[in-house]
N, C-alpha and C. Protein backbone atom coordinates (compact mmCIF):
# COMPACT_ATOMS: atom_id res chain seq x y z
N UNK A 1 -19.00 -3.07 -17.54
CA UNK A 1 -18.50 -3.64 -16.31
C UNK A 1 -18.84 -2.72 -15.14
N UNK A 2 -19.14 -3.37 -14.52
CA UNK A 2 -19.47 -2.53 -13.04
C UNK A 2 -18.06 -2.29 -12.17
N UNK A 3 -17.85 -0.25 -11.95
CA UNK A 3 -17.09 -0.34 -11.28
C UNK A 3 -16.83 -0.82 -9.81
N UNK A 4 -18.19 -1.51 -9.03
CA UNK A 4 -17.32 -1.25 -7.90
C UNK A 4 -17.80 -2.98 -7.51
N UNK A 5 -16.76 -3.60 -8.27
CA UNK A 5 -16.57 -4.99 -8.27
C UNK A 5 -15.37 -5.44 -7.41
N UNK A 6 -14.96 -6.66 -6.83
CA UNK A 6 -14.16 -6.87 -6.05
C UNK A 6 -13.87 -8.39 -6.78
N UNK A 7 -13.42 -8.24 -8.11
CA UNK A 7 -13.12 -10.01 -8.53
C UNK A 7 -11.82 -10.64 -8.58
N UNK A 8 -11.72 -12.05 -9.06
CA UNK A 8 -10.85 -12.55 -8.87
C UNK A 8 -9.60 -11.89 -9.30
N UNK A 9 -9.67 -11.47 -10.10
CA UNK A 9 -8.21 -11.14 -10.74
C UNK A 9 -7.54 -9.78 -10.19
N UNK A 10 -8.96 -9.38 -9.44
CA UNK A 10 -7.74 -7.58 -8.80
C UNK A 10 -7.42 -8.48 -7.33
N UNK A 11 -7.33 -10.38 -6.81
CA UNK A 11 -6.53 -10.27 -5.77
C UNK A 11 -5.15 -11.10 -6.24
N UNK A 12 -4.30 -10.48 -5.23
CA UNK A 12 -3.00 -10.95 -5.80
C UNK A 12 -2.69 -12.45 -4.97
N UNK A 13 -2.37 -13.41 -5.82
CA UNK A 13 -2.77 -14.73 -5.19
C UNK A 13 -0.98 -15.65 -5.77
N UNK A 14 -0.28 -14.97 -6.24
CA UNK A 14 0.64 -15.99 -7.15
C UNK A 14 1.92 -15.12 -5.99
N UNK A 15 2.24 -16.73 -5.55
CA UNK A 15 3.31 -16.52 -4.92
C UNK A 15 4.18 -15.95 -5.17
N UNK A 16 5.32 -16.17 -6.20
CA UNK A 16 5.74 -15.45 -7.02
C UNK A 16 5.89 -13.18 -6.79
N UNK A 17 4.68 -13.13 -7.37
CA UNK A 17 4.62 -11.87 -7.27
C UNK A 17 4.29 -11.62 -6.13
N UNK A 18 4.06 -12.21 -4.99
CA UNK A 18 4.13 -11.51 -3.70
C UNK A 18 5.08 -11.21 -3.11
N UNK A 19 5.95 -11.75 -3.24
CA UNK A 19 7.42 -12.04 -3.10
C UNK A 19 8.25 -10.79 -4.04
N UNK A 20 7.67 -10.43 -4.60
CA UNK A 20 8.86 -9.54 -5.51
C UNK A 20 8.31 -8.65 -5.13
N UNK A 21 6.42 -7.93 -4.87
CA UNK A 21 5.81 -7.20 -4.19
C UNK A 21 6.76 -6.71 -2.95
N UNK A 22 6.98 -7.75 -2.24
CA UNK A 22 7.62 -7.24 -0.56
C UNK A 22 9.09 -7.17 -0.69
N UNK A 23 9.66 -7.63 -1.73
CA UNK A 23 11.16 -6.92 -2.47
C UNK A 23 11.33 -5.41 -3.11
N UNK A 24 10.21 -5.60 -3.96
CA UNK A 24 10.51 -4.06 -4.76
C UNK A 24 9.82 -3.04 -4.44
N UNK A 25 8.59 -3.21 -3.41
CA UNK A 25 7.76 -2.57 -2.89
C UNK A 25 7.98 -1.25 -2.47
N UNK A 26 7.39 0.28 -3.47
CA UNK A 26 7.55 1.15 -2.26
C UNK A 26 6.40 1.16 -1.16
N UNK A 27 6.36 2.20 -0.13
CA UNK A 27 6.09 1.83 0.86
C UNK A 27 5.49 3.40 1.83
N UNK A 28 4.20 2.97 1.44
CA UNK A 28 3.44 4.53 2.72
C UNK A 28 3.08 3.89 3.75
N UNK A 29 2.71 4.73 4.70
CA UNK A 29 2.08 4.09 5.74
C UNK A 29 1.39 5.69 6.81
N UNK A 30 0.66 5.18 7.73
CA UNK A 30 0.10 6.06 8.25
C UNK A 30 -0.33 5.24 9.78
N UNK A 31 -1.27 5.71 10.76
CA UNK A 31 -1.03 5.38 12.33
C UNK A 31 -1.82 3.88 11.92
N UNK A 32 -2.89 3.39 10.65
CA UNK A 32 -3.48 2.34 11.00
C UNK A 32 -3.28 1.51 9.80
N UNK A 33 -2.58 1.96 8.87
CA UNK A 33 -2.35 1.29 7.76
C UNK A 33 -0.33 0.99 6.72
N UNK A 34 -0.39 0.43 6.19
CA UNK A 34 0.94 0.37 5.98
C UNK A 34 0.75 -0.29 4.91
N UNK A 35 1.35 0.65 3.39
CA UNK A 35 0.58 0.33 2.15
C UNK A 35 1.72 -0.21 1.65
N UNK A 36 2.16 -1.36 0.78
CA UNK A 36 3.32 -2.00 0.10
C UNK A 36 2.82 -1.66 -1.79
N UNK A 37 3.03 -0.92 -2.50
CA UNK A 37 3.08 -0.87 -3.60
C UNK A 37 3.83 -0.94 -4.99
N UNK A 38 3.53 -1.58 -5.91
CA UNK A 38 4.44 -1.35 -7.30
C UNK A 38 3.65 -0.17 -8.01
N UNK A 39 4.31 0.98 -8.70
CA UNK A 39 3.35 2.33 -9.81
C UNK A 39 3.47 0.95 -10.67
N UNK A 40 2.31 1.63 -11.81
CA UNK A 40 2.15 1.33 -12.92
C UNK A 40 3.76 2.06 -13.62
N UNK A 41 4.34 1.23 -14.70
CA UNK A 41 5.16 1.88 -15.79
C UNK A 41 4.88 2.70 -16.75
N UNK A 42 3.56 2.02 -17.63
CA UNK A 42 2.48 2.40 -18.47
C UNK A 42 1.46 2.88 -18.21
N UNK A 43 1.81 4.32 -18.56
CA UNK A 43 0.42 5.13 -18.45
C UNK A 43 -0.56 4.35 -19.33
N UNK A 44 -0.55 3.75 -20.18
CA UNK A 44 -2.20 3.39 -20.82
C UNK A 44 -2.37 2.40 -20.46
N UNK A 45 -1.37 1.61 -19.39
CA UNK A 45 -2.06 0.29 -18.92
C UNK A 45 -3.52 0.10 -18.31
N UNK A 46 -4.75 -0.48 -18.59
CA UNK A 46 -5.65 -0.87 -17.83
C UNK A 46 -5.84 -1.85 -17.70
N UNK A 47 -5.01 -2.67 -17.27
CA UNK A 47 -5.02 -3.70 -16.53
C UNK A 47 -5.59 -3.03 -14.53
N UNK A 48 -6.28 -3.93 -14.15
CA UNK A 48 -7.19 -3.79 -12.88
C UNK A 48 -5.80 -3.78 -11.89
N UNK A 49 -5.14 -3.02 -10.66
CA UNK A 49 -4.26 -3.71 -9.96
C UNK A 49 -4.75 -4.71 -9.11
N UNK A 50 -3.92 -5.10 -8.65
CA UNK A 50 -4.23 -6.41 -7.70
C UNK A 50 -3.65 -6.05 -6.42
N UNK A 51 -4.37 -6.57 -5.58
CA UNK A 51 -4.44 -6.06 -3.87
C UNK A 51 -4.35 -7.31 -3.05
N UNK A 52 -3.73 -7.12 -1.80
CA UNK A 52 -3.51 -8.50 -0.96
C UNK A 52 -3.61 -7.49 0.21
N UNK A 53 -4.57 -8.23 0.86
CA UNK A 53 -4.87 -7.93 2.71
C UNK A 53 -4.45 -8.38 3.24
N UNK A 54 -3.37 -8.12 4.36
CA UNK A 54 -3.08 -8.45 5.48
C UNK A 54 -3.36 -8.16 6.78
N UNK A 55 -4.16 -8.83 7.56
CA UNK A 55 -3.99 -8.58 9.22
C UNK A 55 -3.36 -9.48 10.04
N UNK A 56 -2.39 -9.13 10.34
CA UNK A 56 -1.83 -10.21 11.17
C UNK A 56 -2.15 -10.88 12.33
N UNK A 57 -2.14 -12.28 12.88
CA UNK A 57 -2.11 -12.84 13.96
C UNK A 57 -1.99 -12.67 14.94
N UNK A 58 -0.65 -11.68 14.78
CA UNK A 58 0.30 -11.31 16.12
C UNK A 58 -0.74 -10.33 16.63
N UNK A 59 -1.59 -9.75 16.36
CA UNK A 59 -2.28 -8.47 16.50
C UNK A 59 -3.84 -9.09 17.13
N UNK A 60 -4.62 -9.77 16.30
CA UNK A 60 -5.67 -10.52 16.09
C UNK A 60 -6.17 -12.00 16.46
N UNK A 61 -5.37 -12.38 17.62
CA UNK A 61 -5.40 -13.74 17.90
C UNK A 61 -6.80 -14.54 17.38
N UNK A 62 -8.22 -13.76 17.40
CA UNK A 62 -8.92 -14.54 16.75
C UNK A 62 -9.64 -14.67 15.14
N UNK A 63 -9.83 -15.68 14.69
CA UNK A 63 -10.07 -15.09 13.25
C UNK A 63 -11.24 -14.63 12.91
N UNK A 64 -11.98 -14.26 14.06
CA UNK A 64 -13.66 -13.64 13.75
C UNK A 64 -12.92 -12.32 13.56
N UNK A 65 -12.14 -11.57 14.74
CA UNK A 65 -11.71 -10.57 14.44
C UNK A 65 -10.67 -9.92 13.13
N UNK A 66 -9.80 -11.02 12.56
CA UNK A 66 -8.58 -11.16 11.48
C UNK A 66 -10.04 -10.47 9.99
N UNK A 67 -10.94 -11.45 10.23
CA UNK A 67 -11.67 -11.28 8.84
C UNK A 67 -12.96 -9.69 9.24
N UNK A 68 -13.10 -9.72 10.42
CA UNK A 68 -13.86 -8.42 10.20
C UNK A 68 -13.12 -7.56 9.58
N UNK A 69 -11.77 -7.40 9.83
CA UNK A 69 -10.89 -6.31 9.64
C UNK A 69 -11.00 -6.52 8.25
N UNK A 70 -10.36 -7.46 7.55
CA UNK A 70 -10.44 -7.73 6.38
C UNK A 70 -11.68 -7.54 4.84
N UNK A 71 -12.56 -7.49 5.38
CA UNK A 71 -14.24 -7.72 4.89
C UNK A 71 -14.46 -6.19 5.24
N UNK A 72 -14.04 -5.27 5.85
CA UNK A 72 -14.14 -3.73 5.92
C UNK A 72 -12.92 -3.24 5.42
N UNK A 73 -11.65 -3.90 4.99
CA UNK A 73 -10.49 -3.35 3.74
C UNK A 73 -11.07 -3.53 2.26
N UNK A 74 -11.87 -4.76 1.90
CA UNK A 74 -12.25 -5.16 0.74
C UNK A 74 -12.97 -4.04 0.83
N UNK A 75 -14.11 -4.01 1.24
CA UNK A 75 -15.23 -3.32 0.73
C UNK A 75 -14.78 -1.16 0.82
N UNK A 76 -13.97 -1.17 1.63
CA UNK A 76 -13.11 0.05 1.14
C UNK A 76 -12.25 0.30 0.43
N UNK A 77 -11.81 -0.78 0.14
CA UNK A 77 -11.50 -1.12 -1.56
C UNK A 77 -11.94 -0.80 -2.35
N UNK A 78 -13.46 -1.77 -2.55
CA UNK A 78 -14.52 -1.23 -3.61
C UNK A 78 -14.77 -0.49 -3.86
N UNK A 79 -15.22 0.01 -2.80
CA UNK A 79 -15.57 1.81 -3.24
C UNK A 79 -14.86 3.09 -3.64
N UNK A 80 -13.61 2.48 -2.96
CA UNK A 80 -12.86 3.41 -3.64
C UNK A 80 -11.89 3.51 -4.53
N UNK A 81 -11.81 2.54 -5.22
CA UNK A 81 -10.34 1.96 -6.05
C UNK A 81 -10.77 2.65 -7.15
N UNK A 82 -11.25 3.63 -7.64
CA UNK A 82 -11.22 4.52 -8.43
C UNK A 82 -10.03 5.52 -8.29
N UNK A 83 -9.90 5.77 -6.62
CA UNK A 83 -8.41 6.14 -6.49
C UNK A 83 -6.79 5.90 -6.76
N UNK A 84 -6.90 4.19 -7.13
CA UNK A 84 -5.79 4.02 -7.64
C UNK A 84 -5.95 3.43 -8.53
N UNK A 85 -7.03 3.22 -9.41
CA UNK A 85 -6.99 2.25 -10.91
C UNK A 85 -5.93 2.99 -11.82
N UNK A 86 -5.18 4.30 -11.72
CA UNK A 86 -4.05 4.59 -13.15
C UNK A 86 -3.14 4.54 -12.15
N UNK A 87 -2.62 4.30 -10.90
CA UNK A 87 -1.68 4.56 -9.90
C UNK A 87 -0.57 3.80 -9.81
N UNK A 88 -1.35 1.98 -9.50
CA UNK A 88 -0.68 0.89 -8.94
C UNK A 88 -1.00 -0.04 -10.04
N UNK A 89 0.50 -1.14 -9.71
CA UNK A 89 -0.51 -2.59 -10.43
C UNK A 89 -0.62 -3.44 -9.47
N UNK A 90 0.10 -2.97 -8.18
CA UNK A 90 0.19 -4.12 -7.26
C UNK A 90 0.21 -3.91 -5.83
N UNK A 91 -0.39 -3.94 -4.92
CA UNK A 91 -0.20 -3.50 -3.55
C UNK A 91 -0.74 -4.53 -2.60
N UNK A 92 -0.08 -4.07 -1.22
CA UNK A 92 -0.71 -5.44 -0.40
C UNK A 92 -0.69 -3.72 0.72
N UNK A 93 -1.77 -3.99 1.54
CA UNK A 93 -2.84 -3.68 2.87
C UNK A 93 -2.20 -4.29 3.80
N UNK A 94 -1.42 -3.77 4.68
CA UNK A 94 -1.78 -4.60 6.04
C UNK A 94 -2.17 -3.42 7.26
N UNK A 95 -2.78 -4.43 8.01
CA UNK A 95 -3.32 -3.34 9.41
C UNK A 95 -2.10 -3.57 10.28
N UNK A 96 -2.32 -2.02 10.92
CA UNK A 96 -1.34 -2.04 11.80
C UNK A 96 -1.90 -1.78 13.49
N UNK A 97 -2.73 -2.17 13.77
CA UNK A 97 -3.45 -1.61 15.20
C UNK A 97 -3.55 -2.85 15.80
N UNK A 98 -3.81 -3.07 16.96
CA UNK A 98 -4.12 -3.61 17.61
C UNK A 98 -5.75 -3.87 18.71
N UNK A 99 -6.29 -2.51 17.71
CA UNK A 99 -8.03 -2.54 18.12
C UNK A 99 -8.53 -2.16 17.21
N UNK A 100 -9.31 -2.63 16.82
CA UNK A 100 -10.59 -2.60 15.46
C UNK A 100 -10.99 -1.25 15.65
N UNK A 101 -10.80 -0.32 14.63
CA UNK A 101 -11.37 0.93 14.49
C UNK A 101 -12.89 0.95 13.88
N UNK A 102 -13.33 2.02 14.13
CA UNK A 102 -14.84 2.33 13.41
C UNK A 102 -14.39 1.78 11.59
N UNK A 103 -15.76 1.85 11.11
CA UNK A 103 -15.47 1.80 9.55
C UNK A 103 -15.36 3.03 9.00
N UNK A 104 -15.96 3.93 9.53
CA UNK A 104 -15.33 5.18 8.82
C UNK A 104 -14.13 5.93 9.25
N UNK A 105 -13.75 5.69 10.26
CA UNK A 105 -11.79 5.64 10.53
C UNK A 105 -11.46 5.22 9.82
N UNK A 106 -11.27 3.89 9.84
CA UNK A 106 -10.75 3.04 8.32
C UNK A 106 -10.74 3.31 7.29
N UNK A 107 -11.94 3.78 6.76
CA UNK A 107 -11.91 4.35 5.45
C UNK A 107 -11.38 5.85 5.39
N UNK A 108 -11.40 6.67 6.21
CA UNK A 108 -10.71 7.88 5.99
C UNK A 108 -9.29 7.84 5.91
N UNK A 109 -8.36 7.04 6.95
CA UNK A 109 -6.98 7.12 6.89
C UNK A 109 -6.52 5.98 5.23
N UNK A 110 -7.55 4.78 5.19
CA UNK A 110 -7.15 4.45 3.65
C UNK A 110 -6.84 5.41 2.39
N UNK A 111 -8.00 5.81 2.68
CA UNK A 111 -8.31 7.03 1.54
C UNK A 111 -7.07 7.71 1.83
N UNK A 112 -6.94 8.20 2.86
CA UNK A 112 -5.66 9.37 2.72
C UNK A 112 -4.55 8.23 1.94
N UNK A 113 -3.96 7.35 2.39
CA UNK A 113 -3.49 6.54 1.56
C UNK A 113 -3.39 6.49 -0.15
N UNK A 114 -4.48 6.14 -0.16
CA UNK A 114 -4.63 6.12 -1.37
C UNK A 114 -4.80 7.43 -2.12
N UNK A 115 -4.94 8.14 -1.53
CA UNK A 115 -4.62 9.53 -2.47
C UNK A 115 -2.82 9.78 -2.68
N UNK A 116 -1.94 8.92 -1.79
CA UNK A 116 -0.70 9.32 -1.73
C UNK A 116 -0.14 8.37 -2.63
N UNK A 117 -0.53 7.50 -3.24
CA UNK A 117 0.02 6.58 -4.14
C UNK A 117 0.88 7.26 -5.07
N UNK A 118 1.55 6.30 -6.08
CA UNK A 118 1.99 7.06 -6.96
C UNK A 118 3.10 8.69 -6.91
């Protein structure tokens, strides 16, 4: 399997668990990101976690801009979810800015993120 895949099953799509996500969720955050997570229980779980992006409306009135943001979380995802494949099983992304940062801003304050998991 190729690690730096982005498939169906690492997004979190079942209502259900989104909902218990933003109930039981702990919770990092930093000046451009604001991470909602469940740890893994089981250390030998490898099951893939599952991730949900959010950019909000209130922020993004248009959706050329909603999905750039989005389409530069995935793909900093990809590349880096080596950082939390033993960490999480479940997290949701949302942006917190109100102006589109560079992509390598983005990816640096994620990363710091994601090194704080767990």
């Amino acid at each position: 399997m190729n690690d730096f895949t982005f498939s169906k099953a690492e997004r979190l799509c079942n209502k259900e668990a989104i909902d218990a996500l933003f109930v039981n969720a702990l919770t990092i955050r930093n000046s451009l990101f604001v991470v909602k997570f469940i740890t893994k229980t089981d250390a030998t779980d490898t099951t893939l976690p599952q991730i949900l992006i959010s950019v909000p409306k209130k922020r993004f009135k248009h959706a050329v801009d909603r999905n750039l943001v989005k389409r530069r979380i995935r793909e900093i995802y990809r590349k880096n979810k080596d950082l939390i494949l033993s960490k999480t099983s479940q997290m949701v992304v949302i942006y917190g800015q109100s102006i589109i940062q560079s992509y390598e801003e983005m990816e640096q304050r994620l990363c710091e993120l994601f090194n704080r998991l767990g």
